[in-house]
C-alpha atoms as a PDB file:
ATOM      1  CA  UNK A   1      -0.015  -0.922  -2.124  1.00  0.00           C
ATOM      2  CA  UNK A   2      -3.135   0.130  -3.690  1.00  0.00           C
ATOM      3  CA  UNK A   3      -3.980   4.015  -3.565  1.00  0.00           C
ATOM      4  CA  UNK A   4      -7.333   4.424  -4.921  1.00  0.00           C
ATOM      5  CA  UNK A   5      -9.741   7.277  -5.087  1.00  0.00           C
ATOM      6  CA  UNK A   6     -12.695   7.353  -2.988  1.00  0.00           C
ATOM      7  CA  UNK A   7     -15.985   7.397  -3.932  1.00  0.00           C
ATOM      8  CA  UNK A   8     -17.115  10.661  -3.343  1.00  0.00           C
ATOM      9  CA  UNK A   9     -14.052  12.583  -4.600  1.00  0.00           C
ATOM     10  CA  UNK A  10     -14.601  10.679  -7.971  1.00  0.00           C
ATOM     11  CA  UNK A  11     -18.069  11.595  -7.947  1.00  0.00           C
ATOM     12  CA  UNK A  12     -17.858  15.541  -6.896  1.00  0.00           C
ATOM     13  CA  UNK A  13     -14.982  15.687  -9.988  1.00  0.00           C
ATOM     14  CA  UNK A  14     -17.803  13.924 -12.314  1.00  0.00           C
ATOM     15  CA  UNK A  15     -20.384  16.114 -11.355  1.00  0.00           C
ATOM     16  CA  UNK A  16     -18.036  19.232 -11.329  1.00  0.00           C
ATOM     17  CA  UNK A  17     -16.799  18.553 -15.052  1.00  0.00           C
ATOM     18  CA  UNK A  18     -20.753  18.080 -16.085  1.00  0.00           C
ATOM     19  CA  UNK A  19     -21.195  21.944 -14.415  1.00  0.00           C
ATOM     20  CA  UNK A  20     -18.364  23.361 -15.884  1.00  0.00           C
ATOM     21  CA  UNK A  21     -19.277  21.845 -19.308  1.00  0.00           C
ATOM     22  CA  UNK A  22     -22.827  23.900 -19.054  1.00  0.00           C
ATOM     23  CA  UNK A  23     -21.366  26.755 -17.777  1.00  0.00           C
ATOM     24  CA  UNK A  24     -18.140  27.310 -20.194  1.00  0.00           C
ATOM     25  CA  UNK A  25     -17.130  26.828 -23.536  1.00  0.00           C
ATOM     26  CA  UNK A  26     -14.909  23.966 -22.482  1.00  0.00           C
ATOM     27  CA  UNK A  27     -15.151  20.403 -23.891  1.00  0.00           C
ATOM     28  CA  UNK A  28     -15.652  17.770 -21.617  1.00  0.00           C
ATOM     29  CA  UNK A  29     -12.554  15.917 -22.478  1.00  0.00           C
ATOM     30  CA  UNK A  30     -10.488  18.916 -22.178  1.00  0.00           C
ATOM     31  CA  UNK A  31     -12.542  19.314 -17.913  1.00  0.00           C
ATOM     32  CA  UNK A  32     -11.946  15.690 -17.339  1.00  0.00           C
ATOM     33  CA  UNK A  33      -8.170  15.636 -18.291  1.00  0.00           C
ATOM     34  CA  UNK A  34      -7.830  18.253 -15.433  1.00  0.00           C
ATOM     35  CA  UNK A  35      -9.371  16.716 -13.177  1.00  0.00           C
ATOM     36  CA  UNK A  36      -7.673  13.175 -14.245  1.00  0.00           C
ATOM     37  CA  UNK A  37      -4.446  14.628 -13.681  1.00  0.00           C
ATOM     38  CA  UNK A  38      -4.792  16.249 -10.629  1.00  0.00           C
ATOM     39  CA  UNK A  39      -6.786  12.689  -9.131  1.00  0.00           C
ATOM     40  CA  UNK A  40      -3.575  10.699 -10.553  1.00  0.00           C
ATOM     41  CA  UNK A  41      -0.731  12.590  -8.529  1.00  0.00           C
ATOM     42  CA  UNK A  42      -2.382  11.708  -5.915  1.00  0.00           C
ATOM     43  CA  UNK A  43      -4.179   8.186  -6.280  1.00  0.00           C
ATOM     44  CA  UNK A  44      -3.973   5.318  -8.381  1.00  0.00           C
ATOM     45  CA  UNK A  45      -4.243   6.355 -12.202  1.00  0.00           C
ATOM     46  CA  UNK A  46      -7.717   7.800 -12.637  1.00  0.00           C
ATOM     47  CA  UNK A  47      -8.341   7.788 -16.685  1.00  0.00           C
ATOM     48  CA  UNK A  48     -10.091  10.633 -18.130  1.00  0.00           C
ATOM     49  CA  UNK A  49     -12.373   8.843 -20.124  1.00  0.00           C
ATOM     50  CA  UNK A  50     -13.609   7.483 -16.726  1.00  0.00           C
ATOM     51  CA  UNK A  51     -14.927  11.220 -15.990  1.00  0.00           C
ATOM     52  CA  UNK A  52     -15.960  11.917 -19.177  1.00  0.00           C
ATOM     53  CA  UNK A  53     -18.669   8.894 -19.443  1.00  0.00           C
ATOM     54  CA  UNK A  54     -19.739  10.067 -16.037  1.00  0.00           C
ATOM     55  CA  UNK A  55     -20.134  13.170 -16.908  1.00  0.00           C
ATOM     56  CA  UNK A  56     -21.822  12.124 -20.056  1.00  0.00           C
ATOM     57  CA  UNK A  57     -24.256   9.833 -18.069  1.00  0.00           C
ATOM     58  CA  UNK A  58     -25.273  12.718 -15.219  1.00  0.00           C
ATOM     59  CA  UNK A  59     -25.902  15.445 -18.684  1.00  0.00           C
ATOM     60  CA  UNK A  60     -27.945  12.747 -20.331  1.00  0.00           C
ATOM     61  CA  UNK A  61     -29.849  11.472 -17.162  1.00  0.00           C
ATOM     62  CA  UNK A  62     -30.341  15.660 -17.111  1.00  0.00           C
ATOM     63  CA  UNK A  63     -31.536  16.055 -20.635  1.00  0.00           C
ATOM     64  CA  UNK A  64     -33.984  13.255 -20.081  1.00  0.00           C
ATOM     65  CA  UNK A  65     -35.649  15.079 -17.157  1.00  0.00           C
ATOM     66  CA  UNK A  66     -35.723  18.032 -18.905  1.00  0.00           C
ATOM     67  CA  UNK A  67     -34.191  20.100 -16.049  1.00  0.00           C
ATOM     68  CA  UNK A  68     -32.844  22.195 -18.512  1.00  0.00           C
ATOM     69  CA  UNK A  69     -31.834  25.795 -16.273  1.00  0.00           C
ATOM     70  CA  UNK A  70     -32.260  23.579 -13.679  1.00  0.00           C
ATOM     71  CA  UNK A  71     -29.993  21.644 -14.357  1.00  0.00           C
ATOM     72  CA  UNK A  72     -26.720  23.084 -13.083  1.00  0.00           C
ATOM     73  CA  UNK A  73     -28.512  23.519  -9.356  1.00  0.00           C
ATOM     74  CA  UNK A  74     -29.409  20.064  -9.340  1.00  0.00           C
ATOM     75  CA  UNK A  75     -25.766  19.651 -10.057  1.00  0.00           C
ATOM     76  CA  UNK A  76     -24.505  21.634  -7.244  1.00  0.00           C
ATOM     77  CA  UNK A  77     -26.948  20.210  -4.949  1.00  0.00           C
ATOM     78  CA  UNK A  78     -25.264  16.693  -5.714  1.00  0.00           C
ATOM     79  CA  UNK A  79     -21.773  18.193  -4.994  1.00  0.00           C
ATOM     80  CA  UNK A  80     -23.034  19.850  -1.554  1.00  0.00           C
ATOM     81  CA  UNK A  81     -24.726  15.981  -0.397  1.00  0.00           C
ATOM     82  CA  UNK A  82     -21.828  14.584  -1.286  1.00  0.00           C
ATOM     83  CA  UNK A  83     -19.224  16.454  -0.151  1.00  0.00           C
ATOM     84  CA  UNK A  84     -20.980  17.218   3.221  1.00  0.00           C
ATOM     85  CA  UNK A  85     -22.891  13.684   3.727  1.00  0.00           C
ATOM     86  CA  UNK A  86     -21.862   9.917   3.816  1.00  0.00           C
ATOM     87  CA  UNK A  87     -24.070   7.624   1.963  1.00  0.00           C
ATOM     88  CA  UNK A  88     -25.574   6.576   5.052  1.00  0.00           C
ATOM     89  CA  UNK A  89     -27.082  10.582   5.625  1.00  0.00           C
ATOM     90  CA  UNK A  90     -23.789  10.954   8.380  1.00  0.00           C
ATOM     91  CA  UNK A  91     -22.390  14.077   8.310  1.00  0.00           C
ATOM     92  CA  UNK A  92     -18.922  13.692   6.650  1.00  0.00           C
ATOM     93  CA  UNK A  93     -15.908  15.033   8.645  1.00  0.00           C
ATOM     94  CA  UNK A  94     -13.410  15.895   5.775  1.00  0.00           C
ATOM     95  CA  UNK A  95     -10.304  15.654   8.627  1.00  0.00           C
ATOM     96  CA  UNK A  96      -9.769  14.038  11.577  1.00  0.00           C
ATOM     97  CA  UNK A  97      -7.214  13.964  13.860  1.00  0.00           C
ATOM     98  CA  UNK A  98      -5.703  10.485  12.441  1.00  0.00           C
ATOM     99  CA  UNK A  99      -6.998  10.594   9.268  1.00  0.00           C
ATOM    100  CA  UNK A 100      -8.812  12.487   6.427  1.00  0.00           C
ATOM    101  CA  UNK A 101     -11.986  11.638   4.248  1.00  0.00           C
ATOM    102  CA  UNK A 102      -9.292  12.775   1.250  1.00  0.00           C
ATOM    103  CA  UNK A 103      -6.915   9.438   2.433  1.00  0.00           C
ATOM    104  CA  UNK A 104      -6.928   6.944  -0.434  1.00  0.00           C
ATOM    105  CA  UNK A 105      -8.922   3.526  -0.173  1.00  0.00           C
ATOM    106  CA  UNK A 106      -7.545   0.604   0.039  1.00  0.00           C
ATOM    107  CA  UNK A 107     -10.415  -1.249  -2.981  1.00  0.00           C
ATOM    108  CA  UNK A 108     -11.074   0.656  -6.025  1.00  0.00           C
ATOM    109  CA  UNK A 109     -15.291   1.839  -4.814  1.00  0.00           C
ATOM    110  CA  UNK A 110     -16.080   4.088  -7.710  1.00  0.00           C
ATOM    111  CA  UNK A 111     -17.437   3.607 -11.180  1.00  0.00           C
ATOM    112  CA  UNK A 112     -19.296   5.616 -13.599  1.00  0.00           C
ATOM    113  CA  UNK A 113     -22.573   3.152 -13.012  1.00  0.00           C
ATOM    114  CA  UNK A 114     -22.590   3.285  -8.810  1.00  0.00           C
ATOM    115  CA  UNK A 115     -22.183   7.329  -9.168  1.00  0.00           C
ATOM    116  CA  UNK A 116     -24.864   7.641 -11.819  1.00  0.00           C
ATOM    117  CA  UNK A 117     -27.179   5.819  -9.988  1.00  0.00           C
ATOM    118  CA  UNK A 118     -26.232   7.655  -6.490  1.00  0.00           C
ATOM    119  CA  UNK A 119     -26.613  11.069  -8.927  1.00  0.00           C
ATOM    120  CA  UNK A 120     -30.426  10.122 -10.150  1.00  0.00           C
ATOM    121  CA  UNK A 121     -31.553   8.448  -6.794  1.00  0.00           C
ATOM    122  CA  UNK A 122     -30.322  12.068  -5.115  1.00  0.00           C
ATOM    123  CA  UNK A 123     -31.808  14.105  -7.852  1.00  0.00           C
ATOM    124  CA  UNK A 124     -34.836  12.603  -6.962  1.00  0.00           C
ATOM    125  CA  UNK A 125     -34.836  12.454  -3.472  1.00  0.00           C
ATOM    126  CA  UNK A 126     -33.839  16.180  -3.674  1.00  0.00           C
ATOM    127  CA  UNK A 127     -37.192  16.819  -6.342  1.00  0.00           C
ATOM    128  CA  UNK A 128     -39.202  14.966  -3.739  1.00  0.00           C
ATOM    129  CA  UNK A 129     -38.001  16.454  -0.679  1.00  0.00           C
ATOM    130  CA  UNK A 130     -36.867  13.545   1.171  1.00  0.00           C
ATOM    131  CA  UNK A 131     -33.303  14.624   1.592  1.00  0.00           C
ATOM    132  CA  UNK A 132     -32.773  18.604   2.285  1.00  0.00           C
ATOM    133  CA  UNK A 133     -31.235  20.858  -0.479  1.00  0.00           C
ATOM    134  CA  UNK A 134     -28.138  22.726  -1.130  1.00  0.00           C
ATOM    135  CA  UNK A 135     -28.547  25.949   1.486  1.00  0.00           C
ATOM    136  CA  UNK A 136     -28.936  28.812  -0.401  1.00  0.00           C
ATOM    137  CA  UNK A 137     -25.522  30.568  -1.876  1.00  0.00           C
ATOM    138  CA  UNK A 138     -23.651  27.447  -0.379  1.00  0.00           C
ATOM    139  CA  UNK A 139     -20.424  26.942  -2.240  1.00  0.00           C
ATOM    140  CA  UNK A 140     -17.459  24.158  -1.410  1.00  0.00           C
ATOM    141  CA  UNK A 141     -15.456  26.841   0.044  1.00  0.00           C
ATOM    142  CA  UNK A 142     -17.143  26.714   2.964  1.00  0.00           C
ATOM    143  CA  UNK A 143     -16.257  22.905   3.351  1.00  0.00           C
ATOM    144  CA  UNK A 144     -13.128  23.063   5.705  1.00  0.00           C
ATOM    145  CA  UNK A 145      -9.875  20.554   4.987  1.00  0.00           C
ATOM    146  CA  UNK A 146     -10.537  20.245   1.503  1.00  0.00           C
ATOM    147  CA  UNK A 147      -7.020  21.517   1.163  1.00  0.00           C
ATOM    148  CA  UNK A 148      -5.138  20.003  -2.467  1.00  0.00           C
ATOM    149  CA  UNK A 149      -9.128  18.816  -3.424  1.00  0.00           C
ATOM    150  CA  UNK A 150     -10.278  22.636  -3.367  1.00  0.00           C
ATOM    151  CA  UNK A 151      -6.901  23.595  -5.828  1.00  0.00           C
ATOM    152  CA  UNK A 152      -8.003  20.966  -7.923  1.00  0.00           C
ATOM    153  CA  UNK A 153     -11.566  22.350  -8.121  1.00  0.00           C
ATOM    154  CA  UNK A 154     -10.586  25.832  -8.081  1.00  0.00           C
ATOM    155  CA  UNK A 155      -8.013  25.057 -10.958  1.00  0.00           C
ATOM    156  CA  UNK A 156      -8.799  26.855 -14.244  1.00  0.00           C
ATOM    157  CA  UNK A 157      -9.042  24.204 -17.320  1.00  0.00           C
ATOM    158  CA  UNK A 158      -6.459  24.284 -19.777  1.00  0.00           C
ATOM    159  CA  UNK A 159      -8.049  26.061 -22.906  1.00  0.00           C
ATOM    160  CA  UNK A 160      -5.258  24.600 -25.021  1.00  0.00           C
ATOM    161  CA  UNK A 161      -6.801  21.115 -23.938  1.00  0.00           C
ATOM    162  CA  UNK A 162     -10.248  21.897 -26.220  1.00  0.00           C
ATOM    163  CA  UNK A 163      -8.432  21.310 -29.418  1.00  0.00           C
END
């Protein structure tokens, strides 16, 4: 039986790896094999090259807007609508009583092109005020039953990994 990784949690870890990459010294292979390993005990294999070219794609789409210190809120604000929102603009319910937004799918939904494409069309619904921004100070900690996902983001990247 298929276990794959939804969506959002593949995006957030993208997106994550791109912030920690502009606000560390670590590589991005070295963010994305965390990640990768954390996402494979608990889904079907995620590769870290998968991360890394997303991560690549969101820095690049960055660089080309010239966000530049803007560019780590725009990041954040990407984690906070997807973490907290659906793609339909529902609020999303991280547990439930029968199941949890963390559950694996049953069809593999994520790829580097669908979340670089949800990235820019957020970035610039965000830049044009369509959808609302990150509240101030908000931080995923404040998301409730993100149990195992919050380790994983909260885990410190192996410095061993950047050689």
């Amino acid at each position: 039986m298929s276990q794959f990784c939804p969506e959002w949690i593949f995006a957030v870890c993208s997106a994550t790896t791109a912030k920690e990459f502009l606000s560390s010294e670590n590589s991005l292979n070295s963010i994305s094999r965390k990640f990768s390993e954390g996402l494979s005990e608990k889904y079907t294999e995620i590769k870290y090259e998968e991360i890394t070219a997303c991560a690549e794609e969101i820095l690049q789409f960055l660089s080309d807007l010239e966000a530049n210190e803007e560019a780590v809120n725009y990041i954040e604000s990407f984690i906070y609508r997807r973490m907290c929102f659906k793609s339909s603009g529902a609020e999303r319910k991280i547990s439930g009583m029968f199941s949890s937004e963390l559950d694996p799918v049953k069809t593999n939904d994520y790829s580097v092109k669908n979340v670089t494409k949800v990235f820019r069309a957020t970035i610039f619904a965000i830049r044009n005020q369509t959808v609302s921004d990150k509240p101030p100070g908000w931080t995923y900690e404040e998301v409730e039953g993100l149990d195992w996902f919050k380790n994983l983001l909260d885990k410190p990247t192996n410095i061993l990994d950047n050689f």
